[in-house]
Structure formats: structure tokens, C-alpha cells
Protein backbone atom coordinates (compact mmCIF):
# COMPACT_ATOMS: atom_id res chain seq x y z
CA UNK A 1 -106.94 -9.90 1.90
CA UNK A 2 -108.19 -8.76 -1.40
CA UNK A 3 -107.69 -10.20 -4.75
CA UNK A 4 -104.85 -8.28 -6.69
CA UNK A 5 -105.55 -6.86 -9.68
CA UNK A 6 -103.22 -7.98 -12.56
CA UNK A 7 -100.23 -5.89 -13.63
CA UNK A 8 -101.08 -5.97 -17.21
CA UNK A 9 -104.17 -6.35 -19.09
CA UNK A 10 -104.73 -5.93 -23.01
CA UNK A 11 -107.24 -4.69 -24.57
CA UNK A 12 -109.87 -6.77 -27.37
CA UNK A 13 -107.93 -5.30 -30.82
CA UNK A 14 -104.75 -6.28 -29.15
CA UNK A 15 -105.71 -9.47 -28.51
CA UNK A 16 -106.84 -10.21 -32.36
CA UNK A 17 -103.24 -8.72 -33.60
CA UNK A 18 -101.47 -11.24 -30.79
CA UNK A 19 -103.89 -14.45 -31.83
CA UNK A 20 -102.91 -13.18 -35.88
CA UNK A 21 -99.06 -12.97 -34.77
CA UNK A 22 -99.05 -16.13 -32.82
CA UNK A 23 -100.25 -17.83 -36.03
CA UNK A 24 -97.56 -16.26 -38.07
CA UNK A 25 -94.88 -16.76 -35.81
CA UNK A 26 -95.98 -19.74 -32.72
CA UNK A 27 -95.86 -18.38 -28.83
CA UNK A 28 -94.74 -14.98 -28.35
CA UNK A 29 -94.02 -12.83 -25.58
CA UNK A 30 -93.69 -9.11 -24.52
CA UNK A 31 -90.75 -7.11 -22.90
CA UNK A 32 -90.58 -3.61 -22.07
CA UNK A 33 -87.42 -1.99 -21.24
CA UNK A 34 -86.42 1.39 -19.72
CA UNK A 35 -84.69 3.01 -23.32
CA UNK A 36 -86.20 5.50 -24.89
CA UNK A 37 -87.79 5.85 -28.40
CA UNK A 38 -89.14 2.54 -28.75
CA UNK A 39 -87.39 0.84 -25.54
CA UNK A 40 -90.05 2.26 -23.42
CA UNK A 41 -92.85 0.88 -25.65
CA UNK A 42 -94.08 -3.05 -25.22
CA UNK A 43 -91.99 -5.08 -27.89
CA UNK A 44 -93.26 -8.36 -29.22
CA UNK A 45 -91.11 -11.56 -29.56
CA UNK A 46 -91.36 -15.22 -30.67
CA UNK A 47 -91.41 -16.38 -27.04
CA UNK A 48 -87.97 -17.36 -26.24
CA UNK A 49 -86.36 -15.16 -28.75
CA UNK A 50 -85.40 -12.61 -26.23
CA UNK A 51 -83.95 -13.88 -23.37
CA UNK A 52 -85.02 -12.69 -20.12
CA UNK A 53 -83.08 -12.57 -16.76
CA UNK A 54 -82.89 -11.76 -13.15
CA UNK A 55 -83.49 -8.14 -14.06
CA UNK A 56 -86.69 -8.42 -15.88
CA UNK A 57 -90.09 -8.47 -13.82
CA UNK A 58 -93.10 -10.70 -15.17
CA UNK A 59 -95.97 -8.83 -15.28
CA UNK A 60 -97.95 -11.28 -16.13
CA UNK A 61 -99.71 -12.89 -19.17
CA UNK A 62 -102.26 -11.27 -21.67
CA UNK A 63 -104.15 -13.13 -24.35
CA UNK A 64 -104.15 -16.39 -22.74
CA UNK A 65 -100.83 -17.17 -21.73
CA UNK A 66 -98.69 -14.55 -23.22
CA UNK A 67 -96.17 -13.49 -20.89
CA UNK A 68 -95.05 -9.79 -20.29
CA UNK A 69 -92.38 -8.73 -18.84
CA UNK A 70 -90.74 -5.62 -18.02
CA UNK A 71 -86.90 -4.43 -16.50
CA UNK A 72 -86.43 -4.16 -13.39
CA UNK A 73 -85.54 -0.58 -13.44
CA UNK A 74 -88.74 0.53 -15.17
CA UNK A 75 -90.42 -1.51 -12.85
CA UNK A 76 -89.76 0.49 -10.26
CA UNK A 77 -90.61 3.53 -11.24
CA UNK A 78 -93.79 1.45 -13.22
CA UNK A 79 -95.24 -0.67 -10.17
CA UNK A 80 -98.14 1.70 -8.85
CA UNK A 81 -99.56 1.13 -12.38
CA UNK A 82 -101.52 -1.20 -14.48
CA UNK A 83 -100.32 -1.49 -18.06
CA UNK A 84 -102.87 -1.89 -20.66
CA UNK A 85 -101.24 -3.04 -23.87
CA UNK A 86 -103.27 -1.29 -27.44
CA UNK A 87 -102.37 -1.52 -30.58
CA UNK A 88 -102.75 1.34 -33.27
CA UNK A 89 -102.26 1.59 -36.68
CA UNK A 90 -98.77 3.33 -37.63
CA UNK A 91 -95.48 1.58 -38.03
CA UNK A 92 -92.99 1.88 -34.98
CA UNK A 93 -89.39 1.06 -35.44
CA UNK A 94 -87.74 -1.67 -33.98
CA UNK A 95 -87.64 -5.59 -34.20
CA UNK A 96 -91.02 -6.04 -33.06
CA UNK A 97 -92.97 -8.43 -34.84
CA UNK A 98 -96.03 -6.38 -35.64
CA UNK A 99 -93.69 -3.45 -37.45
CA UNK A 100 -94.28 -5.02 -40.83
CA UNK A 101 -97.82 -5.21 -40.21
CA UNK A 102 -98.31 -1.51 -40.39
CA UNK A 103 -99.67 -1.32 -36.61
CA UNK A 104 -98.05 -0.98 -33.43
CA UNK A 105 -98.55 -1.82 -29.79
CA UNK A 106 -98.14 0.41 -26.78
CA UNK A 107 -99.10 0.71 -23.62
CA UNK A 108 -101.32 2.64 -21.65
CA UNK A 109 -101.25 3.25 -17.94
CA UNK A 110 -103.35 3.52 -14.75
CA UNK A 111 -102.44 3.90 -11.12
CA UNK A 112 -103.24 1.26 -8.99
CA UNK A 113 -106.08 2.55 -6.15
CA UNK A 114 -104.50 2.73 -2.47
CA UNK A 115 -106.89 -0.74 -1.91
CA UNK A 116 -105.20 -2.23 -5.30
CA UNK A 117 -101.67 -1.05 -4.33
CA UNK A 118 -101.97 -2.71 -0.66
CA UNK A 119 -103.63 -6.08 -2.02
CA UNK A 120 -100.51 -6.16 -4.46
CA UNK A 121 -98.33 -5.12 -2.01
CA UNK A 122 -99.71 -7.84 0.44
CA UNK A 123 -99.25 -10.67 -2.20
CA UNK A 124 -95.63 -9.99 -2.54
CA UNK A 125 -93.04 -9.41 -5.20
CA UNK A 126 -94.21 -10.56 -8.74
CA UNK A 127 -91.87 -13.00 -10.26
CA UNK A 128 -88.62 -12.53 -11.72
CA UNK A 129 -86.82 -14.02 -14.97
CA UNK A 130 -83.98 -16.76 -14.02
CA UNK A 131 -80.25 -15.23 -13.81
């Protein structure tokens, strides 16, 4: 069986922004929801802030050990691709914590090769948030 690759990666400018936030505001973490507008974008927490539950997906972690995670429902339309959270300059709206900062993170995607999608596939579901 091959390795998986991971769910979600970031990319080197995101990763500055997330070590600059983290020393703002301590741990953080990412969800994405299904909304529109800005619920379909990755949000950025204080880690605990926004609670997660048995219909959110964990991705994984970026940056170390910054977890992402994503609903269910968008998972399911989402989980033949790898999400690459960016950042950009531009405010978005919402409660995320880089809003103030005049940039904004979103995500890019890629679809998983058939060999990726069967070593996922093979390694079973990824985890989900407690109910």
C-alpha cells in the first residue's frame, strides 16, 4: 500500500501569516464549512474557539500542528481533492482572525490522482470531531 498524500497542505506565505497569528492569538485552527460567501472559504480560529463535532472531518494539520477541518457535507463533495490553504492580500468578511490584518486565506484545490485516491481510500475514513 502506498503512502497517502495529506488532505491539506499550505503553502510557505501561509505559513508566516499562521506562525504571526499564533503569536497574536496562541493555537489556532481552521474550519471550512459548506455556506457560501465566506462559508466556503478556510476560516481561522483560536483553537478551541469554534467547536467542532461529529459532522466536521479533520483534514489534517498545516504549519506544524494546526488542525483543519472541514463539514461533513463539503467533505463529500471535497474528498477527491487536496486543499492547499494561500493567503492573499484583500480583506474578506467574516470572524476570521486574519480580516483585520488586511489579507485573507483561501484555498486552492487539486484532484487526488487515481493512485492517491486508492492509497486514501485504502487507509480509511479520516477522523471525525467528537459528537
Amino acid at each position: 500500500m502506498a503512502d497517502p498524500p495529506p488532505r491539506v497542505m499550505s503553502t510557505p506565505a501561509a505559513d508566516a501569516w499562521i506562525a504571526r497569528l499564533t503569536a497574536m492569538h496562541g493555537p489556532l485552527m481552521f474550519h471550512q464549512s459548506g455556506g457560501c460567501c465566506d462559508g466556503s472559504v478556510p476560516m481561522c480560529y483560536p483553537r478551541g474557539e469554534f467547536k467542532v463535532g461529529g459532522q466536521d472531518v479533520l483534514l489534517g494539520h498545516i504549519a506544524g500542528d494546526v488542525p483543519v477541518w472541514i463539514g461533513a457535507a463539503q467533505f463529500e463533495y471535497a474528498r477527491n481533492t487536496q486543499l492547499t490553504i494561500d493567503v492573499a492580500p484583500g480583506r474578506g468578511a467574516g470572524m476570521s482572525l486574519e480580516t483585520p490584518e488586511g489579507i485573507r486565506f483561501l484555498g486552492h484545490a487539486r484532484l487526488f490522482t487515481d493512485a492517491e485516491a486508492l492509497a486514501l481510500e485504502e487507509g480509511g475514513p479520516p477522523p471525525r470531531g467528537e459528537s
